[in-house]
N, C-alpha and C. Protein backbone atom coordinates (compact mmCIF):
# COMPACT_ATOMS: atom_id res chain seq x y z
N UNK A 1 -4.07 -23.69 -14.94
CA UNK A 1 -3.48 -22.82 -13.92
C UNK A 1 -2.36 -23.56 -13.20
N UNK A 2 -1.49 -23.26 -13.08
CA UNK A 2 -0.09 -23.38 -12.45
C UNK A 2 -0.29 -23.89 -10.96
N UNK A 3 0.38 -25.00 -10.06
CA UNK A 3 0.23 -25.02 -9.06
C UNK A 3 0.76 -23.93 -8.17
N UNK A 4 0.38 -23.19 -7.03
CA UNK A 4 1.17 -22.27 -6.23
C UNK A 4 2.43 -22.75 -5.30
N UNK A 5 3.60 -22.81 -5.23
CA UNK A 5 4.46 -22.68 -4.82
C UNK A 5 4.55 -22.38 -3.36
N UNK A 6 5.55 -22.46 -2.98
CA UNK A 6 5.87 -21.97 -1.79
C UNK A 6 7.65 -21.21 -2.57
N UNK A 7 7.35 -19.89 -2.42
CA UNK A 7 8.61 -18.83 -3.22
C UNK A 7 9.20 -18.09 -2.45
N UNK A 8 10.32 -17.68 -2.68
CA UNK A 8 10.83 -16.66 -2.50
C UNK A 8 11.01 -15.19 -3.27
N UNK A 9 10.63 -13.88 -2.74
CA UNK A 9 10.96 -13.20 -4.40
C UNK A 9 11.17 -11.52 -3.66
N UNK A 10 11.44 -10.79 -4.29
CA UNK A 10 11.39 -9.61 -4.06
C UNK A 10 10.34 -8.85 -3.77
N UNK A 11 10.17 -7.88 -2.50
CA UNK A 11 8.78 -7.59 -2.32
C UNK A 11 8.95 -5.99 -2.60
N UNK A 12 7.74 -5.30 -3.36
CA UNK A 12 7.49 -4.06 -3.30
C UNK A 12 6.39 -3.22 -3.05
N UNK A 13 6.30 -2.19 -2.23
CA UNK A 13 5.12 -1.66 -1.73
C UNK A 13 4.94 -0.58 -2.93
N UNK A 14 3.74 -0.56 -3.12
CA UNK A 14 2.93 1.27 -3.67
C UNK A 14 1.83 1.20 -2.38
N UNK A 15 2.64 1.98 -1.67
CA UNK A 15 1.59 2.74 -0.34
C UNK A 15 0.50 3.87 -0.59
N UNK A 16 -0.54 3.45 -1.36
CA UNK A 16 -1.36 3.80 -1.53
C UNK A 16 -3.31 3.18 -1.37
N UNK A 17 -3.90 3.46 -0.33
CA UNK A 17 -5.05 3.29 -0.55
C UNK A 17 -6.16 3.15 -1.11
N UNK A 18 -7.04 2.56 -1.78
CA UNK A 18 -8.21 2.35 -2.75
C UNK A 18 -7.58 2.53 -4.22
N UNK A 19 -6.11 1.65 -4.54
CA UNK A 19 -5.99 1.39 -6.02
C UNK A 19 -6.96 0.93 -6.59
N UNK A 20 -7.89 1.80 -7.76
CA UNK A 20 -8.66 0.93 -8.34
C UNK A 20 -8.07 0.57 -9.53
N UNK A 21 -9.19 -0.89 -10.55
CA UNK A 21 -8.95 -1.35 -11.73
C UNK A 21 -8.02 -0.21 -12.53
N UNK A 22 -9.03 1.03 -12.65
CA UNK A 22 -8.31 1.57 -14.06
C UNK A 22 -6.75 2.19 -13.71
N UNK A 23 -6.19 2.31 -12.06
CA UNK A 23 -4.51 2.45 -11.71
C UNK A 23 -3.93 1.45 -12.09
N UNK A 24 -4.55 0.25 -11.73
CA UNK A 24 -3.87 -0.96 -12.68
C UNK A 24 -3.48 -0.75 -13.73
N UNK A 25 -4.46 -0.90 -14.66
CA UNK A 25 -4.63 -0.74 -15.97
C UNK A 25 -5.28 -0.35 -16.47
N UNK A 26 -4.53 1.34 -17.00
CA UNK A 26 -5.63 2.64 -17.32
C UNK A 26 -6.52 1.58 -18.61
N UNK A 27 -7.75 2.05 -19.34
CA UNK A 27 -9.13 1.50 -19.83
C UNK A 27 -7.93 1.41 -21.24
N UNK A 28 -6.97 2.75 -21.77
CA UNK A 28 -6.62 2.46 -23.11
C UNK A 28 -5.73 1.31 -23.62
N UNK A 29 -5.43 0.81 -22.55
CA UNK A 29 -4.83 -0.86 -22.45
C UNK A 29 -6.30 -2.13 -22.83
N UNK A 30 -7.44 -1.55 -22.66
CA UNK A 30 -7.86 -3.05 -22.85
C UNK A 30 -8.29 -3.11 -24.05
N UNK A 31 -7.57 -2.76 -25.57
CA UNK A 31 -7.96 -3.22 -26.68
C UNK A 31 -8.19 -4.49 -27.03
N UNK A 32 -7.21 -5.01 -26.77
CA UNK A 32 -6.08 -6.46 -27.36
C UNK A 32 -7.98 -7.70 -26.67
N UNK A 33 -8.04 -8.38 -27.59
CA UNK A 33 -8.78 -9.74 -27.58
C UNK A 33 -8.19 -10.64 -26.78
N UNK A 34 -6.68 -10.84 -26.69
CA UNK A 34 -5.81 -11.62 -26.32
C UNK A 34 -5.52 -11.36 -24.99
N UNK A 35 -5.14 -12.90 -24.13
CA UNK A 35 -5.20 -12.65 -22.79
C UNK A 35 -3.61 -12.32 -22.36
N UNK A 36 -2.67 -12.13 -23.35
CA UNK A 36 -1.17 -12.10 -22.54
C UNK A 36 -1.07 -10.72 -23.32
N UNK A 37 0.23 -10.15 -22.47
CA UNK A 37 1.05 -8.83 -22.97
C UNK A 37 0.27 -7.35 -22.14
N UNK A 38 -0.20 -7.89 -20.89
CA UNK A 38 -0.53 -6.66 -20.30
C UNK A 38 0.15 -6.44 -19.09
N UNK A 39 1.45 -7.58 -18.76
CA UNK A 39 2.41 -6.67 -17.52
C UNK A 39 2.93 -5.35 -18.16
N UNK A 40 3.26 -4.90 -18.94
CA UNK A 40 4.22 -3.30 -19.47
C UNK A 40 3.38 -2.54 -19.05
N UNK A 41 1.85 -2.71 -19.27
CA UNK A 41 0.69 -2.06 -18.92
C UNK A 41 0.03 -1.89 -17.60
N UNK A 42 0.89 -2.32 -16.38
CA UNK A 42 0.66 -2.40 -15.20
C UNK A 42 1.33 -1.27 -14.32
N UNK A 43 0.01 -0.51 -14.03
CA UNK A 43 0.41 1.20 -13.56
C UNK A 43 0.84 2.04 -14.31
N UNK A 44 0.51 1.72 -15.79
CA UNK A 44 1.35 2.74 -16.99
C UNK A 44 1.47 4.12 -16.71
N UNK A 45 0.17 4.97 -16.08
CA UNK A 45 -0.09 6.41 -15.76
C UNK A 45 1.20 6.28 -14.56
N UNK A 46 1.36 5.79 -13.65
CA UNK A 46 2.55 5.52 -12.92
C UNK A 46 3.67 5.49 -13.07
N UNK A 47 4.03 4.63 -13.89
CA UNK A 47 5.12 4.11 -14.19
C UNK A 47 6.19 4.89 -15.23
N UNK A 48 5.25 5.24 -16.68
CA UNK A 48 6.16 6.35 -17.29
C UNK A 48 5.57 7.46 -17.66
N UNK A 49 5.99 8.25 -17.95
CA UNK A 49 6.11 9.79 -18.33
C UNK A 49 5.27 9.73 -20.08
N UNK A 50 4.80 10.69 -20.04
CA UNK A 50 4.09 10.89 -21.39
C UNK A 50 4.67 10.51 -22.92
N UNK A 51 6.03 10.37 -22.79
CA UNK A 51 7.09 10.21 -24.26
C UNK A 51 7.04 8.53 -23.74
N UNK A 52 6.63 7.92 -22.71
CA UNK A 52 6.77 6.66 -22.41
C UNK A 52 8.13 6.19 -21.76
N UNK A 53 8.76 7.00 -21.55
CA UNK A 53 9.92 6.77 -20.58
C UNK A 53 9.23 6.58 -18.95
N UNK A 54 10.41 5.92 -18.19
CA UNK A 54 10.04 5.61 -16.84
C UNK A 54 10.54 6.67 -16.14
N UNK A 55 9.45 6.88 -15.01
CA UNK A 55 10.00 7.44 -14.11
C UNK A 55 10.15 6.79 -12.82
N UNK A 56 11.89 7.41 -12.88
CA UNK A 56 12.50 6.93 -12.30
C UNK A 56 12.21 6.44 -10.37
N UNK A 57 11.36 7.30 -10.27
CA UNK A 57 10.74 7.43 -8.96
C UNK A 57 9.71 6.28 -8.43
N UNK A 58 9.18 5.71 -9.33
CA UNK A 58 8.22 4.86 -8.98
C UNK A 58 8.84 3.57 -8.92
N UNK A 59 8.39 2.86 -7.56
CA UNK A 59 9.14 1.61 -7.43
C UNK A 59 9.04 0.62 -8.11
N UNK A 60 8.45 -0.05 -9.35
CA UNK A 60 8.71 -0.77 -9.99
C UNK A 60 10.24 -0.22 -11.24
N UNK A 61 10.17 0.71 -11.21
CA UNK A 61 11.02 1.47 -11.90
C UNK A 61 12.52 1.51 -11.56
N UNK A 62 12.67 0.92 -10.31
CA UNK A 62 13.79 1.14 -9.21
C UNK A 62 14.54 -0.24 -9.80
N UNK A 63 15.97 -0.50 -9.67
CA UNK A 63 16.82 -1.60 -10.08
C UNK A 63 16.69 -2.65 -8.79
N UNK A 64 16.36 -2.30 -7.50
CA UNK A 64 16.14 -3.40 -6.77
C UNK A 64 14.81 -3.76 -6.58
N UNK A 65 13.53 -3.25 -7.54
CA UNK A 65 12.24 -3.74 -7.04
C UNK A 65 11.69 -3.99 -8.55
N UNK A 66 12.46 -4.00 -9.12
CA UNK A 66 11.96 -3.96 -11.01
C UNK A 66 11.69 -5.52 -11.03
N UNK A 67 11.79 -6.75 -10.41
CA UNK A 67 11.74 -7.16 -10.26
C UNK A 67 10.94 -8.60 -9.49
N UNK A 68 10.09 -7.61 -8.94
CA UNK A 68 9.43 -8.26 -7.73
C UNK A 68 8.48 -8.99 -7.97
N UNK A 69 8.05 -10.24 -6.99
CA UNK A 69 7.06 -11.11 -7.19
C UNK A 69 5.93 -10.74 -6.15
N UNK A 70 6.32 -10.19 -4.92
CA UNK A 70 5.16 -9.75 -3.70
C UNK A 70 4.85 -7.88 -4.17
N UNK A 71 3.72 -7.90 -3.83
CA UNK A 71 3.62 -6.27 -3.86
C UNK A 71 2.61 -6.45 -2.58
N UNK A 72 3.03 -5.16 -2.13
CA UNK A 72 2.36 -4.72 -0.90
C UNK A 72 1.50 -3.42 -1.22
N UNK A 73 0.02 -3.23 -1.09
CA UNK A 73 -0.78 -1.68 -0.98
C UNK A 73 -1.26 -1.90 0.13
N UNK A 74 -1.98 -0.52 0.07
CA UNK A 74 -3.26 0.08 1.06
C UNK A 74 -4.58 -0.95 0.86
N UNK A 75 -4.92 -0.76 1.78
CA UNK A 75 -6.90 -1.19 2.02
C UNK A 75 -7.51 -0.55 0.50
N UNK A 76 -8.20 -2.04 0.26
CA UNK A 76 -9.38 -1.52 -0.46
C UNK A 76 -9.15 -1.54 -2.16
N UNK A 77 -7.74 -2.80 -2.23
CA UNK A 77 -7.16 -2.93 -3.25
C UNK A 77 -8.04 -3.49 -4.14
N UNK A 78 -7.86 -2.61 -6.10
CA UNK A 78 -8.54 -3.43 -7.07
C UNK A 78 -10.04 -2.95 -7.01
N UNK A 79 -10.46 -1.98 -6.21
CA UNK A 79 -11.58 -1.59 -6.19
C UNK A 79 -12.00 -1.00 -7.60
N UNK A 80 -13.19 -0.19 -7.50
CA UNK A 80 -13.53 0.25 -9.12
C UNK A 80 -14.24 -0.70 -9.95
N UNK A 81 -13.89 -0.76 -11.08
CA UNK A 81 -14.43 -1.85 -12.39
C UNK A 81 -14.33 -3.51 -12.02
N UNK A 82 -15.01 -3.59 -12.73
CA UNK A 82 -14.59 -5.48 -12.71
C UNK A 82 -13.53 -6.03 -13.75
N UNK A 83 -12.86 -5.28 -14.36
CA UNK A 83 -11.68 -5.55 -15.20
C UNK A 83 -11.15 -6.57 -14.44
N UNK A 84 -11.42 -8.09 -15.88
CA UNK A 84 -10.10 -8.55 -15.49
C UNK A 84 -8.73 -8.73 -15.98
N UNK A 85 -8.52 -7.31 -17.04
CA UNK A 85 -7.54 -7.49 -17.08
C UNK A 85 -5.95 -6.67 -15.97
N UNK A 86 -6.65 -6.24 -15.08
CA UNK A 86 -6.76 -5.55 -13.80
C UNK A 86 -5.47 -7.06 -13.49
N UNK A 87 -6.30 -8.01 -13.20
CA UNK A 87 -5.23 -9.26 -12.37
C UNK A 87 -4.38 -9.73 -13.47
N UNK A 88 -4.51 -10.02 -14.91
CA UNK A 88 -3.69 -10.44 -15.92
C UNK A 88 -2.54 -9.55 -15.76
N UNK A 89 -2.63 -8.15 -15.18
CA UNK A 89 -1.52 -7.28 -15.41
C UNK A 89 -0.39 -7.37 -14.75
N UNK A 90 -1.23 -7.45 -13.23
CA UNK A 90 -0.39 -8.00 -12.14
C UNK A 90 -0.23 -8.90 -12.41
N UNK A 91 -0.45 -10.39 -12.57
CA UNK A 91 0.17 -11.57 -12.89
C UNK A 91 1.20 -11.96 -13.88
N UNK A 92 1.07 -11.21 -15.20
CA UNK A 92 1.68 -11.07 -16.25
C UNK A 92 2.76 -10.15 -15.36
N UNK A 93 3.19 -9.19 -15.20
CA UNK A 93 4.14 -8.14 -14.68
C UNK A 93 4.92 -9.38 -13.78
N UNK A 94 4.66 -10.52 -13.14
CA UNK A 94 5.04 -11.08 -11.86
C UNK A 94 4.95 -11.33 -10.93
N UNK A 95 4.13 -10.94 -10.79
CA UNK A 95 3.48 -10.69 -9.04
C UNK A 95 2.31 -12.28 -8.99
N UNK A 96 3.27 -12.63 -7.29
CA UNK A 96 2.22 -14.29 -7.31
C UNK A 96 1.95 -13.75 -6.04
N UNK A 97 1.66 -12.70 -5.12
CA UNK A 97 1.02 -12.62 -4.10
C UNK A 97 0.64 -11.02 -3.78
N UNK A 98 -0.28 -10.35 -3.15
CA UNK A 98 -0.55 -9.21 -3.21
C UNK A 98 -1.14 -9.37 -1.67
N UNK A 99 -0.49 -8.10 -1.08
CA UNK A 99 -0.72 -8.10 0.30
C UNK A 99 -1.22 -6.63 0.78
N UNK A 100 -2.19 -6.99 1.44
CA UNK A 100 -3.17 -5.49 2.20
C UNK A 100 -3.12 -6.10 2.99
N UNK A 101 -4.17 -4.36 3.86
CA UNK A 101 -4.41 -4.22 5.42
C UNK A 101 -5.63 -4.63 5.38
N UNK A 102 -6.20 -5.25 6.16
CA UNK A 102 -8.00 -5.15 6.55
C UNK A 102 -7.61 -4.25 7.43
N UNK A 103 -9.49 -3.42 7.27
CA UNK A 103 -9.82 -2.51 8.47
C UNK A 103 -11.17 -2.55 9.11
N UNK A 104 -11.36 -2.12 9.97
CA UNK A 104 -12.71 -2.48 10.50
C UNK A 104 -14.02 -2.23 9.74
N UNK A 105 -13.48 -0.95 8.78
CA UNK A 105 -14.70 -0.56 7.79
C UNK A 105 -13.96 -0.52 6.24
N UNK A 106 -13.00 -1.21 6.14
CA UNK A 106 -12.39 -1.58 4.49
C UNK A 106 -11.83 -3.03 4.71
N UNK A 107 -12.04 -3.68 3.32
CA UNK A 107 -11.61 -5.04 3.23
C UNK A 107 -10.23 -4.53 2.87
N UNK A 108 -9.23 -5.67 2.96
CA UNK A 108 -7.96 -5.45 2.18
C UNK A 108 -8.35 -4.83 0.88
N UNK A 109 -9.00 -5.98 -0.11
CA UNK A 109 -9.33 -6.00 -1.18
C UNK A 109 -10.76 -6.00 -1.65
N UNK A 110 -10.95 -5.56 -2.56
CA UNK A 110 -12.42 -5.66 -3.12
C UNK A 110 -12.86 -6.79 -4.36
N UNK A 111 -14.18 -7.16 -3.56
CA UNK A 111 -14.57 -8.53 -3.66
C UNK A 111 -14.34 -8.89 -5.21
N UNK A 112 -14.22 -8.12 -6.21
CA UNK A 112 -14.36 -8.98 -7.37
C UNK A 112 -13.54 -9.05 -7.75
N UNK A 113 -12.09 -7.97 -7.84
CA UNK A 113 -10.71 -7.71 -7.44
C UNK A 113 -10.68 -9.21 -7.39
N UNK A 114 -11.13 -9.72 -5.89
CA UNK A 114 -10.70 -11.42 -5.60
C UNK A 114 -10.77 -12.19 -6.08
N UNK A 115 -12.02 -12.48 -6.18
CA UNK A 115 -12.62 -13.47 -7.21
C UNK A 115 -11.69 -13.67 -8.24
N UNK A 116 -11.05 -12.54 -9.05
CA UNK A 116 -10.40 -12.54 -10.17
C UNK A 116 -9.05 -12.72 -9.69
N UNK A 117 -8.28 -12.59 -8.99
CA UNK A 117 -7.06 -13.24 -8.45
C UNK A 117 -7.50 -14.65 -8.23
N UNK A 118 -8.30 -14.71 -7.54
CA UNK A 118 -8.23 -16.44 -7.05
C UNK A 118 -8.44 -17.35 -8.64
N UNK A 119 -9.02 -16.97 -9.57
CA UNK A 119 -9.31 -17.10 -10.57
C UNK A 119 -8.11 -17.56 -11.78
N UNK A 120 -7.02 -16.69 -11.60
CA UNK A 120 -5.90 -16.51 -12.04
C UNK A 120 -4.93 -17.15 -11.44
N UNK A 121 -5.10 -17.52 -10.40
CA UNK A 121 -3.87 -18.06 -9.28
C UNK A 121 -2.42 -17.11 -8.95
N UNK A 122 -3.60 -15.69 -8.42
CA UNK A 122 -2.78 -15.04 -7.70
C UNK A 122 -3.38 -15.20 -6.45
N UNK A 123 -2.32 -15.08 -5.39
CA UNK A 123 -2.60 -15.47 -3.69
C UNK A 123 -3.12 -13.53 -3.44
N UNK A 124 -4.31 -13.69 -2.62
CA UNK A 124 -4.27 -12.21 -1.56
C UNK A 124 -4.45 -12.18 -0.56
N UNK A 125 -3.40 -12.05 0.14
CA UNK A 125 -3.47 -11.52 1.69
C UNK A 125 -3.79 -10.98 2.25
N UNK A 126 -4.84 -11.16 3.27
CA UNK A 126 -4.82 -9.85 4.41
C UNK A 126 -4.11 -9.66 5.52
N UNK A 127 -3.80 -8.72 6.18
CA UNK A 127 -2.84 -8.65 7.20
C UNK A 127 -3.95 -7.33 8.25
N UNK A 128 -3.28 -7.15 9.35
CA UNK A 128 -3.81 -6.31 10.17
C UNK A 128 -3.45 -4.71 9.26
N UNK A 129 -3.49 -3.40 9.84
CA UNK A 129 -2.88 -2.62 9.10
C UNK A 129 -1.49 -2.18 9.73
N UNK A 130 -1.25 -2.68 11.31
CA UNK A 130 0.30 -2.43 11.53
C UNK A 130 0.73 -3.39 11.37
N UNK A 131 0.70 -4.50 10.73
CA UNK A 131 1.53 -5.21 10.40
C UNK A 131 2.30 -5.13 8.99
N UNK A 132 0.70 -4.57 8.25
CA UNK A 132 1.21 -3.74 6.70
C UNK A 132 2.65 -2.64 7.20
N UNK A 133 1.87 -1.61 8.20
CA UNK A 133 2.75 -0.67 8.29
C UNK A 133 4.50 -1.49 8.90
N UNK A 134 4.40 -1.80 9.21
CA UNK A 134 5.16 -2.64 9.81
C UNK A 134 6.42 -3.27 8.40
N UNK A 135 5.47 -3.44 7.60
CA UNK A 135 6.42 -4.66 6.04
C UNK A 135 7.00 -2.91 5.44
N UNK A 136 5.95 -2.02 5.41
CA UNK A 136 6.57 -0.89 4.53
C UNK A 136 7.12 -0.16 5.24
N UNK A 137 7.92 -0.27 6.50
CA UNK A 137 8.96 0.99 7.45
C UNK A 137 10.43 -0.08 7.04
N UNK A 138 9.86 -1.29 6.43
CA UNK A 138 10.62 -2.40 6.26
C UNK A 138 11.37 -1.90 5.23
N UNK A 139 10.67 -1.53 3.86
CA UNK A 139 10.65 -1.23 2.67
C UNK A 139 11.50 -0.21 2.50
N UNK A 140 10.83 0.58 3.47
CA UNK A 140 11.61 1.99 3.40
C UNK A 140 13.19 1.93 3.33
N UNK A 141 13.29 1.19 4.59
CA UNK A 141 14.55 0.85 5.20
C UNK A 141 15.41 -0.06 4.35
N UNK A 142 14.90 -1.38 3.87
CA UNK A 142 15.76 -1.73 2.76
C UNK A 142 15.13 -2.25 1.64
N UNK A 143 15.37 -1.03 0.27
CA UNK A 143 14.43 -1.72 -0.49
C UNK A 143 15.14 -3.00 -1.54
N UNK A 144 14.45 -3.85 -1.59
CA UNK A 144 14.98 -5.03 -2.23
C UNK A 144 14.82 -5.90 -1.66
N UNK A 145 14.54 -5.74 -0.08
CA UNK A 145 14.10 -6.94 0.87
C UNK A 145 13.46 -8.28 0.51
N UNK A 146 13.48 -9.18 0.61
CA UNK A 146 13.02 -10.31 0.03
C UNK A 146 11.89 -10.75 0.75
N UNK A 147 11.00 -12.00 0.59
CA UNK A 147 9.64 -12.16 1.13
C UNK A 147 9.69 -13.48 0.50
N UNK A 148 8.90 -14.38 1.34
CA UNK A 148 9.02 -16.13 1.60
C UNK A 148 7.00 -16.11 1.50
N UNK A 149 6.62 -16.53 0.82
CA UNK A 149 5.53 -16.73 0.65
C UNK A 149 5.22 -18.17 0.93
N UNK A 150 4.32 -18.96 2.14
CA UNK A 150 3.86 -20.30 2.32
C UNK A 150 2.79 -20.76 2.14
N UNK A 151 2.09 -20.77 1.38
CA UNK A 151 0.58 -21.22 1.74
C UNK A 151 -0.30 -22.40 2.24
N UNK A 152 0.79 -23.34 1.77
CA UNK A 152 0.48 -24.42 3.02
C UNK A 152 -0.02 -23.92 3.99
N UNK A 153 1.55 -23.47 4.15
CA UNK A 153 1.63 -23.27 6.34
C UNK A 153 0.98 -21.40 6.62
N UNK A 154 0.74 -21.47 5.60
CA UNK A 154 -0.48 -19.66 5.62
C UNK A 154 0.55 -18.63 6.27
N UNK A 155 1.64 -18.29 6.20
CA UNK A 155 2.52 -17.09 6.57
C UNK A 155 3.21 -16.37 5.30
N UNK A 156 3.35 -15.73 5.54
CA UNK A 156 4.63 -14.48 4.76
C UNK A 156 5.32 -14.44 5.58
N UNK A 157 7.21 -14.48 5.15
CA UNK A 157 8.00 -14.27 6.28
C UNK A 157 9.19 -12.93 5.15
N UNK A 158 9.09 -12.04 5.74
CA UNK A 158 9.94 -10.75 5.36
C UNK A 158 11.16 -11.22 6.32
N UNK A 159 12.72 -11.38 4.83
CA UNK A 159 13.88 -11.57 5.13
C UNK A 159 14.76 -10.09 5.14
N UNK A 160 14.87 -9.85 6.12
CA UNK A 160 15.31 -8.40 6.74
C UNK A 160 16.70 -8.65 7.21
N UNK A 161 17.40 -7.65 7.03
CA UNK A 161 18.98 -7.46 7.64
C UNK A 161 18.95 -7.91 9.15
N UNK A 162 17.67 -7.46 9.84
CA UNK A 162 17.47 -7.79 11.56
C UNK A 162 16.64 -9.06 11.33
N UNK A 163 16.73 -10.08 10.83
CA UNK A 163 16.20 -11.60 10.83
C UNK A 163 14.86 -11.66 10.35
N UNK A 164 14.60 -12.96 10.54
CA UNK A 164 13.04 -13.19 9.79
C UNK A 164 12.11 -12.98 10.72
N UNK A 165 10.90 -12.05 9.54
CA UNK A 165 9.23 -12.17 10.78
C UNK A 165 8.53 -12.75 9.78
N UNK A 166 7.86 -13.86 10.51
CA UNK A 166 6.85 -14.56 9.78
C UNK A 166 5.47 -13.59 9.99
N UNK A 167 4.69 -13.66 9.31
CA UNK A 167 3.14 -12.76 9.03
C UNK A 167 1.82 -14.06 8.74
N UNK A 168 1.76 -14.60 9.93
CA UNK A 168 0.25 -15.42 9.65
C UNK A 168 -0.73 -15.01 8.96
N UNK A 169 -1.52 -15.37 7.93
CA UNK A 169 -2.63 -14.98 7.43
C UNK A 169 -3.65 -16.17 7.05
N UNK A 170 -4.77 -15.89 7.16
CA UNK A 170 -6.12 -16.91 6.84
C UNK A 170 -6.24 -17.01 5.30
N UNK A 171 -6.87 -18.11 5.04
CA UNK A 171 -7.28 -18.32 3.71
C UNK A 171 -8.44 -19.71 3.51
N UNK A 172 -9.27 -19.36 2.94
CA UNK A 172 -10.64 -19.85 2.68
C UNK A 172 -10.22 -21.32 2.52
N UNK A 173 -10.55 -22.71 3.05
CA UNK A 173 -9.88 -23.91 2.72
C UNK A 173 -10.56 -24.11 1.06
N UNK A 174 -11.26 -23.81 0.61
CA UNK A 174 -11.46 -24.33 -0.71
C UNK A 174 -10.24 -23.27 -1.95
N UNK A 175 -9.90 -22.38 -1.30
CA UNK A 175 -9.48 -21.37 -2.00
C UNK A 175 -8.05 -22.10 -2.20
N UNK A 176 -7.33 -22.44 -0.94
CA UNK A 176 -6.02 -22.64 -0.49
C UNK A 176 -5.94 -23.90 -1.52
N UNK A 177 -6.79 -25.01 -1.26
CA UNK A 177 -6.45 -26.12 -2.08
C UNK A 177 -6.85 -26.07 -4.24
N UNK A 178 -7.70 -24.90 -3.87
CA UNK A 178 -7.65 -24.58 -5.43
C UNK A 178 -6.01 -24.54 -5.95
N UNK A 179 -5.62 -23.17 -5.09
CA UNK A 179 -4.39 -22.44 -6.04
C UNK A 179 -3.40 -23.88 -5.65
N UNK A 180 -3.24 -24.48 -4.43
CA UNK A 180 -2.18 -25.61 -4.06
C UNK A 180 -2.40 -26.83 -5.50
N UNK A 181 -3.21 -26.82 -5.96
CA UNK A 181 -2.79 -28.14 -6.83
C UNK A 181 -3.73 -27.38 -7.95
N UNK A 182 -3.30 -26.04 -8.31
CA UNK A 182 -3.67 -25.28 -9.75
C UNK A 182 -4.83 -25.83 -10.85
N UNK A 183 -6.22 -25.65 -9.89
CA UNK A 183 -7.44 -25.89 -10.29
C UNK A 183 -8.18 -24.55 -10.72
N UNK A 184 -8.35 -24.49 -12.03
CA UNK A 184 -9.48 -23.46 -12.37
C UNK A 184 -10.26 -23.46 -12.35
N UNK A 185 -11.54 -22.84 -12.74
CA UNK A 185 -13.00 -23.47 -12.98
C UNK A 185 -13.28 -24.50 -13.47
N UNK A 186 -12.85 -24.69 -14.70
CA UNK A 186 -12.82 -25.87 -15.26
C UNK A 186 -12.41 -27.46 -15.14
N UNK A 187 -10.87 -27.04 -14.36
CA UNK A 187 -10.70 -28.35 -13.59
C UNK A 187 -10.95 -28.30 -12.37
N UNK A 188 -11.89 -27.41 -11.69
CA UNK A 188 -12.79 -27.87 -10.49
C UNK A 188 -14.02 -28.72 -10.98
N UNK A 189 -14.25 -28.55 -12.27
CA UNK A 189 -15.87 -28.98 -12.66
C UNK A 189 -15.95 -30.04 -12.83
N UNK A 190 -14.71 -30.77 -13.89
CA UNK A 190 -13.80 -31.81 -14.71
C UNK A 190 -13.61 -32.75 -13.20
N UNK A 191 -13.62 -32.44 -11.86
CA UNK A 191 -13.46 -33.37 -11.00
C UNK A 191 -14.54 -34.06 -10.74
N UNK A 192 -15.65 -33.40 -11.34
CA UNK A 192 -17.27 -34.18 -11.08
C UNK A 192 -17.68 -34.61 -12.40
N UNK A 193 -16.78 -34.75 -13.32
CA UNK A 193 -17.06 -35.29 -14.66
C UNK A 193 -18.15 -37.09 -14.69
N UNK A 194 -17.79 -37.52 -13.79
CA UNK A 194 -18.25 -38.67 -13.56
C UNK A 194 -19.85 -38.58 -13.64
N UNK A 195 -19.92 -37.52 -12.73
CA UNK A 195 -21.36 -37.30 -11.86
C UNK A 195 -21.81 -36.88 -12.70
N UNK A 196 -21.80 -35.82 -13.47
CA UNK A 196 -22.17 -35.34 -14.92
C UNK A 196 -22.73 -36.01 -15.82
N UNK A 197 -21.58 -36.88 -15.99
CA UNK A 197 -22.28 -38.11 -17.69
C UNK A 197 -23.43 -38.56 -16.86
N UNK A 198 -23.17 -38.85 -15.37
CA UNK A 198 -24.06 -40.02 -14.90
C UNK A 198 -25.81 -39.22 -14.91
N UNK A 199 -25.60 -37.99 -14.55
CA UNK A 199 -26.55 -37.56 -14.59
C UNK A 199 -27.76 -36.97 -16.20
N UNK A 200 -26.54 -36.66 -16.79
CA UNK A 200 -26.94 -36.57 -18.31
C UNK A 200 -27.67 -37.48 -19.09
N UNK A 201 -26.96 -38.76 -18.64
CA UNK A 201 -27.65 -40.02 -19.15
C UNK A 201 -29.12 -40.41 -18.23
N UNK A 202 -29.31 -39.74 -17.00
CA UNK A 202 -30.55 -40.11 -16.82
C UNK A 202 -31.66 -39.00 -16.98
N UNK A 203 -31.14 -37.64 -17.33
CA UNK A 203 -31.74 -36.51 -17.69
C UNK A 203 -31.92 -36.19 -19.04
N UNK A 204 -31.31 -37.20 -20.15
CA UNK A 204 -31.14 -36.30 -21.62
C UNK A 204 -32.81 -36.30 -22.21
């Protein structure tokens, strides 16, 4: 897994609430054995029209957001299935950070949703929900807007025609130093390799 960055990139909202797995990536996408080639497949029912053309309307579809590395939804993102090819899609498509609202009775995101980003070394944010509302009156207003992702220093800062707002957000310290020096399961485990043999050899 890739170390996480501190980036800059294009941000785009789908203002929509409780995206689940299969809006990601409708079920007739998960043939393939293979773990790459499922960004095209990210929001397909969305994205194009039945002959497989795009429509033009949907913001990945757009010439200033076709692009983007931040996406912004509604509460309650990734809900549904445990697909993971749900996060391969988004990750594969581009996207290194995904930002929701918490609410008092919805998480941003749904828990296995996470798991499987953190997994992948995609970042997810929570934010209040006017602060969400807040990034997408942003959106509205200029789309193509850019977005500064830190995770060090735990902010999002949206680069706007009217100057920068930084967006504080929390993040789990084991989580933060996973994605910061691009540890998977494996090379989390591989760090106790020592302890392992040592124990093997007095357990075999």
């Amino acid at each position: 897994m890739e170390k996480f960055n501190t980036f800059t990139g294009i941000v785009a909202g789908v203002d929509r609430a409780n995206i689940d797995t299969d809006a990601l990536i409708p079920k007739e996408h998960l043939k393939s054995i293979k773990r790459t080639g499922f960004g095209a497949a990210l929001f397909s029912d969305w994205r194009y029209n039945d002959d497989g053309s795009d429509k033009p309307d949907f913001v990945l579809n757009k010439p200033e957001t076709k692009v983007a590395e931040i996406l912004v939804t509604r509460s309650n993102c990734g809900c549904g299935s445990s697909r993971e090819h749900a996060v391969w899609a988004v990750v594969q498509y581009g996207f290194k950070a995904v930002i929701a609202p918490r609410q008092d009775d919805q998480p941003g995101f749904a828990d296995i949703f996470c798991n499987n980003c953190a997994k992948n070394g995609l970042l997810t944010i929570e934010l209040s929900e006017s602060q969400v509302d807040e990034i997408f009156q942003t959106l509205e207003k200029e789309p193509g807007v850019k977005g500064t992702v830190d995770l060090a220093a735990q902010k999002v800062t949206i680069l706007s025609s009217s100057g920068a707002t930084d967006y504080p957000f929390e993040v789990a310290a084991d989580l933060k130093t996973k994605l910061l020096e691009g540890l998977d399961d494996i090379a989390l485990t591989l760090q106790y390799e020592a302890d392992i043999t040592a124990y093997e050899a007095t357990h075999g």
